[in-house]
N, C-alpha and C. Protein backbone atom coordinates (compact mmCIF):
# COMPACT_ATOMS: atom_id res chain seq x y z
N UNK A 1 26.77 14.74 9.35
CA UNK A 1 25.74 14.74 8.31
C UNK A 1 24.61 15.69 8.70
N UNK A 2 23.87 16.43 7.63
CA UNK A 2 22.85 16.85 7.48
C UNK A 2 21.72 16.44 8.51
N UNK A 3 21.32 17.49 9.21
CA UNK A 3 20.18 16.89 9.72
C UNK A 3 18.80 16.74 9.05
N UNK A 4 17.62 15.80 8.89
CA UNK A 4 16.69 15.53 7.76
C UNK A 4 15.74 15.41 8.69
N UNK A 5 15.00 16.01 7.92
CA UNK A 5 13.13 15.77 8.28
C UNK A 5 12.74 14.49 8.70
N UNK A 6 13.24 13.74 9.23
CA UNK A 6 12.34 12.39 9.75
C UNK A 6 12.62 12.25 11.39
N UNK A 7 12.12 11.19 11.93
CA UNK A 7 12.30 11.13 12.87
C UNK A 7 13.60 10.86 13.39
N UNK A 8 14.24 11.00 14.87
CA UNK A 8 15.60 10.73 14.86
C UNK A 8 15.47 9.39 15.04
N UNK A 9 16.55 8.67 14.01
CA UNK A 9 17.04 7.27 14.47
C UNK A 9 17.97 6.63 14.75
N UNK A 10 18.95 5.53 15.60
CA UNK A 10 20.04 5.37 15.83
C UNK A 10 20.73 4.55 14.71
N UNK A 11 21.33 4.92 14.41
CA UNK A 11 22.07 4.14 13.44
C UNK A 11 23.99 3.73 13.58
N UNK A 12 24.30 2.62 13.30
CA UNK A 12 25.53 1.86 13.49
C UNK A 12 26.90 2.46 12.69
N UNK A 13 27.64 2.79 12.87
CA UNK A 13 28.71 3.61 12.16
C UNK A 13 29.78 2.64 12.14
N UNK A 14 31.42 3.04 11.32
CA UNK A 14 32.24 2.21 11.77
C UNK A 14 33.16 3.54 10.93
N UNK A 15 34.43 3.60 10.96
CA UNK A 15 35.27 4.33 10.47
C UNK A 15 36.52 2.94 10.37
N UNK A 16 37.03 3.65 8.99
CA UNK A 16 37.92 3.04 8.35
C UNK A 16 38.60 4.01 6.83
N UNK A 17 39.82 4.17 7.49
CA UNK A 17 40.82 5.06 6.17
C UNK A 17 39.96 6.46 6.16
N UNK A 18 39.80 7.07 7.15
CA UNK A 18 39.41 8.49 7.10
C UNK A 18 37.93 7.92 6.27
N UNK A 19 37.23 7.19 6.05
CA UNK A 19 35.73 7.68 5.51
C UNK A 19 35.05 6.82 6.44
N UNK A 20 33.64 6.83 6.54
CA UNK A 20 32.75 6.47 7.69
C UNK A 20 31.69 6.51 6.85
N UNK A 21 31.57 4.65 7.31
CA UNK A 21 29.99 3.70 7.07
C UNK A 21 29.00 3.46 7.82
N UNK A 22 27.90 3.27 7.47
CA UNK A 22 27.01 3.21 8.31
C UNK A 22 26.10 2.13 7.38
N UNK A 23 25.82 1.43 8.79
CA UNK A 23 25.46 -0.14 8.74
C UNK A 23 23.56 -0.18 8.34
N UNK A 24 23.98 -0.96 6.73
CA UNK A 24 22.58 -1.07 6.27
C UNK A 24 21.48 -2.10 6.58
N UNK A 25 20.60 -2.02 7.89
CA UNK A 25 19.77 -3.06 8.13
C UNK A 25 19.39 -4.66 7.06
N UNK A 26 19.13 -4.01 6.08
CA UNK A 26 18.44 -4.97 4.74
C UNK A 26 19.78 -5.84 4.01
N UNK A 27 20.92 -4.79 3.31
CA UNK A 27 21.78 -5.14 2.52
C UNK A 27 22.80 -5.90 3.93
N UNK A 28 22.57 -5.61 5.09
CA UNK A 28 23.37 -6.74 6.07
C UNK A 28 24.75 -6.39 6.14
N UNK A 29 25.32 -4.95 5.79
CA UNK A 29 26.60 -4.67 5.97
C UNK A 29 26.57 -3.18 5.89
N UNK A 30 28.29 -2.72 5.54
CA UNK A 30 28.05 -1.50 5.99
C UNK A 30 28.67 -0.58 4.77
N UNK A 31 27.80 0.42 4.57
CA UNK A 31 27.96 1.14 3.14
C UNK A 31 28.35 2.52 3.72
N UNK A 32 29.29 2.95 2.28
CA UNK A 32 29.78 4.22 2.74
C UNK A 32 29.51 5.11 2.82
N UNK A 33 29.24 5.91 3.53
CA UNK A 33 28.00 7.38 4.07
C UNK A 33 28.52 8.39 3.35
N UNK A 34 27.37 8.52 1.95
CA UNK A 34 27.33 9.75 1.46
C UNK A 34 26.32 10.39 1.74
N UNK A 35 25.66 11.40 1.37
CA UNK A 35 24.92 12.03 1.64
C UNK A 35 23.46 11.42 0.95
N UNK A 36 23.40 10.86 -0.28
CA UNK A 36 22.41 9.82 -0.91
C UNK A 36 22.22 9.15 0.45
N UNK A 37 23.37 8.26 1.32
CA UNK A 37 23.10 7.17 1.63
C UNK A 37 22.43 7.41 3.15
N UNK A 38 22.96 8.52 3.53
CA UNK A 38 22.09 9.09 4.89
C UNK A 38 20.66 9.30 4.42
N UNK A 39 20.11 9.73 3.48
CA UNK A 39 18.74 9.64 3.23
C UNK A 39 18.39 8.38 3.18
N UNK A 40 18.73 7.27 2.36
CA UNK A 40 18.59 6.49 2.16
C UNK A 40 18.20 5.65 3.51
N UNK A 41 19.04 5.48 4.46
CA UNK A 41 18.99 4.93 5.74
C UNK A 41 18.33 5.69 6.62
N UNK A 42 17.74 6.80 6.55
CA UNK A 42 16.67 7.41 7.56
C UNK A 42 15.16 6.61 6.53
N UNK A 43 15.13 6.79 5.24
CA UNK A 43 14.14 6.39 4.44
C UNK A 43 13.83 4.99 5.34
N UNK A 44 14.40 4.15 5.19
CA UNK A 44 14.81 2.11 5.40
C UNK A 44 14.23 2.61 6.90
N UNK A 45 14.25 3.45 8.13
CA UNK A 45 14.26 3.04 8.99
C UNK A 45 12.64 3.94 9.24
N UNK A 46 12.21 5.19 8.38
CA UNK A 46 11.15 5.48 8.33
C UNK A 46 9.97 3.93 8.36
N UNK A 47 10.56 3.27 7.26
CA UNK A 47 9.83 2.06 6.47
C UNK A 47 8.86 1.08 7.80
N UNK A 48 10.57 0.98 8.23
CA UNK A 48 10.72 -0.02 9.54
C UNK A 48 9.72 0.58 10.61
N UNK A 49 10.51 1.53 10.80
CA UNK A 49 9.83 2.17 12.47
C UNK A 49 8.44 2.41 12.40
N UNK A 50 8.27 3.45 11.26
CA UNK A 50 6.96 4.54 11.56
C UNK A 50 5.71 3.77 11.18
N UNK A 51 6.15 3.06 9.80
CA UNK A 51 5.04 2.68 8.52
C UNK A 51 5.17 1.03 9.08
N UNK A 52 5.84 0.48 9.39
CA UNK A 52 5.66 -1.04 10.16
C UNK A 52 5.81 -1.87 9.17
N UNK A 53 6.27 -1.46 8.09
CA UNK A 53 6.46 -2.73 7.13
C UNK A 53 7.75 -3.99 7.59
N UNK A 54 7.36 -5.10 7.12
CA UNK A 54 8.54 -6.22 7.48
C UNK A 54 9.89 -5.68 6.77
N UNK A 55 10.90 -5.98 7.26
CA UNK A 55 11.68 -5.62 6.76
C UNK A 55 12.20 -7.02 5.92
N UNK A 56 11.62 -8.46 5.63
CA UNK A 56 11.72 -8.95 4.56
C UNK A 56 11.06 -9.00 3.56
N UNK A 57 10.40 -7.33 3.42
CA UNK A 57 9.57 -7.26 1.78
C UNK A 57 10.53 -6.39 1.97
N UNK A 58 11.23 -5.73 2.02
CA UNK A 58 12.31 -4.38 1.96
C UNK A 58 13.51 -4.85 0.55
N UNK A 59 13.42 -3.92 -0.23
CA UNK A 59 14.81 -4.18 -0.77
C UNK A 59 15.50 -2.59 -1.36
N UNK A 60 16.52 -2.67 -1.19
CA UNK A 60 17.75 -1.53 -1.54
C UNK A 60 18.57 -1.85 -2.41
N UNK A 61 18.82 -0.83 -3.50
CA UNK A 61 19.98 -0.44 -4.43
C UNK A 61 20.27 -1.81 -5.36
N UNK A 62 18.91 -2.20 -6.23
CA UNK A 62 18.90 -3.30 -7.16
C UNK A 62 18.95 -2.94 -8.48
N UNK A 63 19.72 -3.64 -8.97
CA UNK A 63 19.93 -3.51 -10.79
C UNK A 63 18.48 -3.61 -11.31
N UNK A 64 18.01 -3.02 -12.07
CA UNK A 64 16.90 -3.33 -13.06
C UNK A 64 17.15 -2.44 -14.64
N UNK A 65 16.53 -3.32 -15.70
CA UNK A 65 16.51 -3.04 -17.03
C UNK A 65 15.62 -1.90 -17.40
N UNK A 66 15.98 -1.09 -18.08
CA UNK A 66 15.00 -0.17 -18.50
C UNK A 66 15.46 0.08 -20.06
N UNK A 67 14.53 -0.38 -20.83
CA UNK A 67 15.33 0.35 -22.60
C UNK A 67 16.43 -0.23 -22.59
N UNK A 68 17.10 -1.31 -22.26
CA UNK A 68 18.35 -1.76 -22.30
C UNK A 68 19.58 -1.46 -21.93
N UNK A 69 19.10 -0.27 -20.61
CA UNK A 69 20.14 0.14 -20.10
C UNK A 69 19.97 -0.01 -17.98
N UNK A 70 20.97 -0.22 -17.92
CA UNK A 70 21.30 -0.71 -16.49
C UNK A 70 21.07 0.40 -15.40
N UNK A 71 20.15 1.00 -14.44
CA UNK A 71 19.43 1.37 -13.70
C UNK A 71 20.20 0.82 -12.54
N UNK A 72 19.53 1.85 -11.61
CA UNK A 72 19.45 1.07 -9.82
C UNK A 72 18.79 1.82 -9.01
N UNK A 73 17.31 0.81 -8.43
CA UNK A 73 16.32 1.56 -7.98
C UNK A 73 17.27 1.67 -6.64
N UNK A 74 16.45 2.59 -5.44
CA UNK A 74 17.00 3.61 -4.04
C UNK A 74 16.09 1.94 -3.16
N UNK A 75 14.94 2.10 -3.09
CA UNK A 75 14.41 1.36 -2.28
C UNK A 75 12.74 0.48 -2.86
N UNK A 76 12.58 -1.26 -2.67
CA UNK A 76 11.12 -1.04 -2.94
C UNK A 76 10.79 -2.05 -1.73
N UNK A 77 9.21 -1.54 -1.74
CA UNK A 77 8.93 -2.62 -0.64
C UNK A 77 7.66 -3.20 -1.38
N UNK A 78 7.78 -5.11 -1.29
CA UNK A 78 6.64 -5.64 -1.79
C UNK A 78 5.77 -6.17 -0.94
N UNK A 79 4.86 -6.78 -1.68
CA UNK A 79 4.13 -7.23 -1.19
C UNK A 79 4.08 -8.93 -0.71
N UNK A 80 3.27 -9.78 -0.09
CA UNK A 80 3.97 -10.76 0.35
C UNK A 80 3.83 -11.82 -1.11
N UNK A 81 2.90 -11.15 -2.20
CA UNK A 81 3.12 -12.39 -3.36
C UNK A 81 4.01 -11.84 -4.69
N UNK A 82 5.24 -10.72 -3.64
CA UNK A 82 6.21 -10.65 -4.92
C UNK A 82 5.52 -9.21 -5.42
N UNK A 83 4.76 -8.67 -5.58
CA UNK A 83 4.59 -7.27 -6.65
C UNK A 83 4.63 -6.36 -6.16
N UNK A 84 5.09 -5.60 -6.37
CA UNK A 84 5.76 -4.03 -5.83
C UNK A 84 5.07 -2.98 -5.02
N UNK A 85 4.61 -2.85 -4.07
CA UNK A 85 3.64 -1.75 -3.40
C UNK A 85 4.32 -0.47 -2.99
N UNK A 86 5.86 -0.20 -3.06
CA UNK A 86 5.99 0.68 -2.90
C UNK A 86 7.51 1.31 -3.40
N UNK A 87 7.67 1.99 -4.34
CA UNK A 87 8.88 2.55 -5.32
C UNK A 87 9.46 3.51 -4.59
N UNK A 88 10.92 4.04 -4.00
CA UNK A 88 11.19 5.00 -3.15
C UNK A 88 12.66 5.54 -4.21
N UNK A 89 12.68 6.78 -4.49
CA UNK A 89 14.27 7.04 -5.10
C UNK A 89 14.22 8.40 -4.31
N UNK A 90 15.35 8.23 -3.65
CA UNK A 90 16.13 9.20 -2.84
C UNK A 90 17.54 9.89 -3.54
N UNK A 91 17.34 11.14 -3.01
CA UNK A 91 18.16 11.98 -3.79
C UNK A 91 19.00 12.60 -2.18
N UNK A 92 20.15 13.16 -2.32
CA UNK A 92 21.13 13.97 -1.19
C UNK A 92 20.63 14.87 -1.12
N UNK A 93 20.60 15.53 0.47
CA UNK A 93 19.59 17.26 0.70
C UNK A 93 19.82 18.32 -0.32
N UNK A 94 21.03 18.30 -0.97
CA UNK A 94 21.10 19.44 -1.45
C UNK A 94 20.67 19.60 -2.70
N UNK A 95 20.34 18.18 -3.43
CA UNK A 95 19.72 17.75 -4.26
C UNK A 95 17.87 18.07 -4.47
N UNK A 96 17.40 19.12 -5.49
CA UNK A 96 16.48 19.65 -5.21
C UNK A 96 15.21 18.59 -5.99
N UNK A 97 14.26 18.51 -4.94
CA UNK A 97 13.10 17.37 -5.78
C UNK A 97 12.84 18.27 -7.23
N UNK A 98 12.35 18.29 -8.51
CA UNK A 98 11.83 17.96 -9.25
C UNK A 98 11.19 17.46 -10.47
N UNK A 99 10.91 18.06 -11.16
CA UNK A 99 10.20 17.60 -12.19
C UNK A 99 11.18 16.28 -13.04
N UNK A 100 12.27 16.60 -13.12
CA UNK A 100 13.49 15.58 -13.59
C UNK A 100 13.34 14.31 -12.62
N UNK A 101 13.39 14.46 -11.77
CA UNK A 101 13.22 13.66 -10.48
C UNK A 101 11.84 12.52 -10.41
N UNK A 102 10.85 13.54 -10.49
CA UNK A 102 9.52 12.70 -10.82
C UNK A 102 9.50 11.87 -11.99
N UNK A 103 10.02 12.11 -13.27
CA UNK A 103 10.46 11.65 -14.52
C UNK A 103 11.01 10.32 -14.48
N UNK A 104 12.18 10.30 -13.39
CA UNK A 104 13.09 9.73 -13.43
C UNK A 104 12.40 7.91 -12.60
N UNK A 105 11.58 8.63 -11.78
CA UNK A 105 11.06 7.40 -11.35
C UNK A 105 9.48 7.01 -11.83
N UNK A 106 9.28 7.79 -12.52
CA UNK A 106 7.69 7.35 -13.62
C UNK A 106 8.79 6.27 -14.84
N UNK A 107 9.85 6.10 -14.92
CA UNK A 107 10.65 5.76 -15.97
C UNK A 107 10.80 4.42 -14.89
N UNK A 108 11.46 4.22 -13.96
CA UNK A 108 11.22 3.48 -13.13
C UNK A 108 10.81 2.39 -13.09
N UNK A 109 9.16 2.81 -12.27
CA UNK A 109 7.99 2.30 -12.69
C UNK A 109 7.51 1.63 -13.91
N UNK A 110 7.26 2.20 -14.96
CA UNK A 110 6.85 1.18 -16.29
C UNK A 110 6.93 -0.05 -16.21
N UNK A 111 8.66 -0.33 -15.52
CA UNK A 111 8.91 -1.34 -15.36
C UNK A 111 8.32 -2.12 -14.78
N UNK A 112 8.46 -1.03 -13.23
CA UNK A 112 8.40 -2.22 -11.57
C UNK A 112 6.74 -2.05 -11.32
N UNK A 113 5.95 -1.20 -12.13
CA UNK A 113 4.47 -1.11 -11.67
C UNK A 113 4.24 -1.01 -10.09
N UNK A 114 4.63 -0.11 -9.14
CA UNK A 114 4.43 -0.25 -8.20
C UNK A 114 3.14 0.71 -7.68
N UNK A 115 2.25 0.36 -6.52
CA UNK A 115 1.09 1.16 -6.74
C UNK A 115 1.47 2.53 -5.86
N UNK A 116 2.29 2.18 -5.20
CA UNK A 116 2.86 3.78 -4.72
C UNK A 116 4.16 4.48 -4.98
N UNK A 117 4.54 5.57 -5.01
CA UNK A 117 5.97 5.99 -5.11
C UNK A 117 5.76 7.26 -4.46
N UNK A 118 7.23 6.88 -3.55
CA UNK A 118 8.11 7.94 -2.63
C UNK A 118 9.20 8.53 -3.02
N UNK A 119 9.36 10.09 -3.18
CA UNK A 119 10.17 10.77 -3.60
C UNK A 119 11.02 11.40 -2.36
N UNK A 120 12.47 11.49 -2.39
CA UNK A 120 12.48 12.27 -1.09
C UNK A 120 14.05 12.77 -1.15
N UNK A 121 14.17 14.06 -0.48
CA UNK A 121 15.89 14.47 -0.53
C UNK A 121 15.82 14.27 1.29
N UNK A 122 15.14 13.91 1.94
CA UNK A 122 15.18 13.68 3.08
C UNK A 122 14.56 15.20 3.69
N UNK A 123 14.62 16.25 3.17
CA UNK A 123 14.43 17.12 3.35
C UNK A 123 12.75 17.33 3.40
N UNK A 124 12.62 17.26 2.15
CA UNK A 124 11.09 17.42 1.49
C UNK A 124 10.59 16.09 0.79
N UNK A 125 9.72 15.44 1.38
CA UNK A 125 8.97 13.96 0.84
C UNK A 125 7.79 13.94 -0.04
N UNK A 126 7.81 13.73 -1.04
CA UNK A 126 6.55 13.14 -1.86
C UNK A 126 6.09 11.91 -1.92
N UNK A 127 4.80 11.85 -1.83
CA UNK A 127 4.02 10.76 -1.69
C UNK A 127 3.31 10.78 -2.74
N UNK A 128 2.66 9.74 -3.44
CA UNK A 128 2.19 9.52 -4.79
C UNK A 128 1.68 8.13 -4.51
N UNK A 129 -0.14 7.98 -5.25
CA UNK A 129 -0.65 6.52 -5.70
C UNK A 129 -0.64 6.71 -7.04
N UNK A 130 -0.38 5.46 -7.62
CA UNK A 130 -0.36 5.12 -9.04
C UNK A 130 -2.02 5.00 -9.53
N UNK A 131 -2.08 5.65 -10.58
CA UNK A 131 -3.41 5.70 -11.41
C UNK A 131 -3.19 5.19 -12.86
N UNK A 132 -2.94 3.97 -12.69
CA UNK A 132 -2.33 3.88 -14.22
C UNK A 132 -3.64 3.69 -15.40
N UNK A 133 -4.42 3.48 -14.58
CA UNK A 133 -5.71 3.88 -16.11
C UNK A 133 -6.13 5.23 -16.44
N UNK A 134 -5.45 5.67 -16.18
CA UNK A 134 -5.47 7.39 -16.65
C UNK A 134 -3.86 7.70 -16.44
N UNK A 135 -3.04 7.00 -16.16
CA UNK A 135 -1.92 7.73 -16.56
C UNK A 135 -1.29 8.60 -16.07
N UNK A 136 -1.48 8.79 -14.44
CA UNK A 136 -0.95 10.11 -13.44
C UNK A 136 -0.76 8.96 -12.66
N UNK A 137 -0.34 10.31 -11.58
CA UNK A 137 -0.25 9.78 -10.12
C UNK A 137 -0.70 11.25 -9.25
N UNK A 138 -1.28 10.32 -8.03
CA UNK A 138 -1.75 10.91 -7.36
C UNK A 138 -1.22 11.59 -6.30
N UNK A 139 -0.88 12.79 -5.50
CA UNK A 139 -0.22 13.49 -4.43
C UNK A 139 -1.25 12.63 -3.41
N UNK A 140 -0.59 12.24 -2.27
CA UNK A 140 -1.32 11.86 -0.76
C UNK A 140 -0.25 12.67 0.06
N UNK A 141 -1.14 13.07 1.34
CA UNK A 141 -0.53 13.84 2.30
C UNK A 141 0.58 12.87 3.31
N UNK A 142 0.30 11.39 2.55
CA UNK A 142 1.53 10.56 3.64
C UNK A 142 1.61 9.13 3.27
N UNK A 143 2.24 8.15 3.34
CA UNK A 143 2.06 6.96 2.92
C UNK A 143 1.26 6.21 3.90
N UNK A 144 0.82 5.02 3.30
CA UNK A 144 0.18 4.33 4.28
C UNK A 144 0.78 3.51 4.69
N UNK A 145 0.34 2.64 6.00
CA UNK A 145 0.96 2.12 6.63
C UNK A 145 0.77 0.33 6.08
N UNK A 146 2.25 -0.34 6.82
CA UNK A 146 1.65 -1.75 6.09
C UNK A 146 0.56 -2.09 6.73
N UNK A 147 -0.35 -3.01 6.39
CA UNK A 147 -1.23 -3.51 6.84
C UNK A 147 -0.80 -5.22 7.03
């Protein structure tokens, strides 16, 4: 796999029938390593390691409703009374961040109201606070850490 902009982390592998999984901390088993999912699992361990969040506000690859059609957010992390502090949709390196991309998770959001969102091909990361009384979001140079 691709090597990605984050820090290096160790992660659990297993091979089976010529394809190779790698073991998802949160979801508690082991998913099949595409290139989404290597971002995805450097993202989960960014969360963990760098930013110190618990990893039981963590959640990965959940159904949600949007307009009546069936979605599946990348990653969110809440807060401890349930409401969303942080929206993450990850895209594969070769997969280029934008404007569709940002779209895609302002569409998201409506829903999940979360006050931050993380954009990322693993490559190149966006960081964003929600301004929803004016209706943007804001660029930050990094996320914050849990508190």
């Amino acid at each position: 796999m691709k090597k990605l902009n984050f820090p290096v982390y160790s992660f659990r592998f297993k091979n089976s029938e010529n394809k190779t999984a790698i073991f998802d901390e949160i979801r508690k088993k082991f998913i099949l390593l595409t290139p989404e999912e290597w971002v995805r699992q450097h993202t989960v361990q960014f969360l963990l390691q760098d930013k110190k969040f618990p990893k039981s506000y963590i959640n990965v690859e959940k159904l949600i409703k949007i307009n009546d059609l069936s979605k599946r957010y990348d990653v969110v992390v809440f807060h401890p009374n349930g409401d969303i502090f942080l929206l993450i949709e990850c895209k594969a390196p070769e997969v280029p961040i934008s404007q569709n991309t940002f779209d895609q998770i302002a569409r998201y959001n409506l829903v999940l109201k979360a006050k931050y969102l993380m954009v990322t091909n693993g490559l190149n990361h966006y960081f964003c606070q929600m301004d929803f009384e004016n209706e943007k979001y804001i660029f930050l140079k990094e996320l914050p850490k849990y508190k």
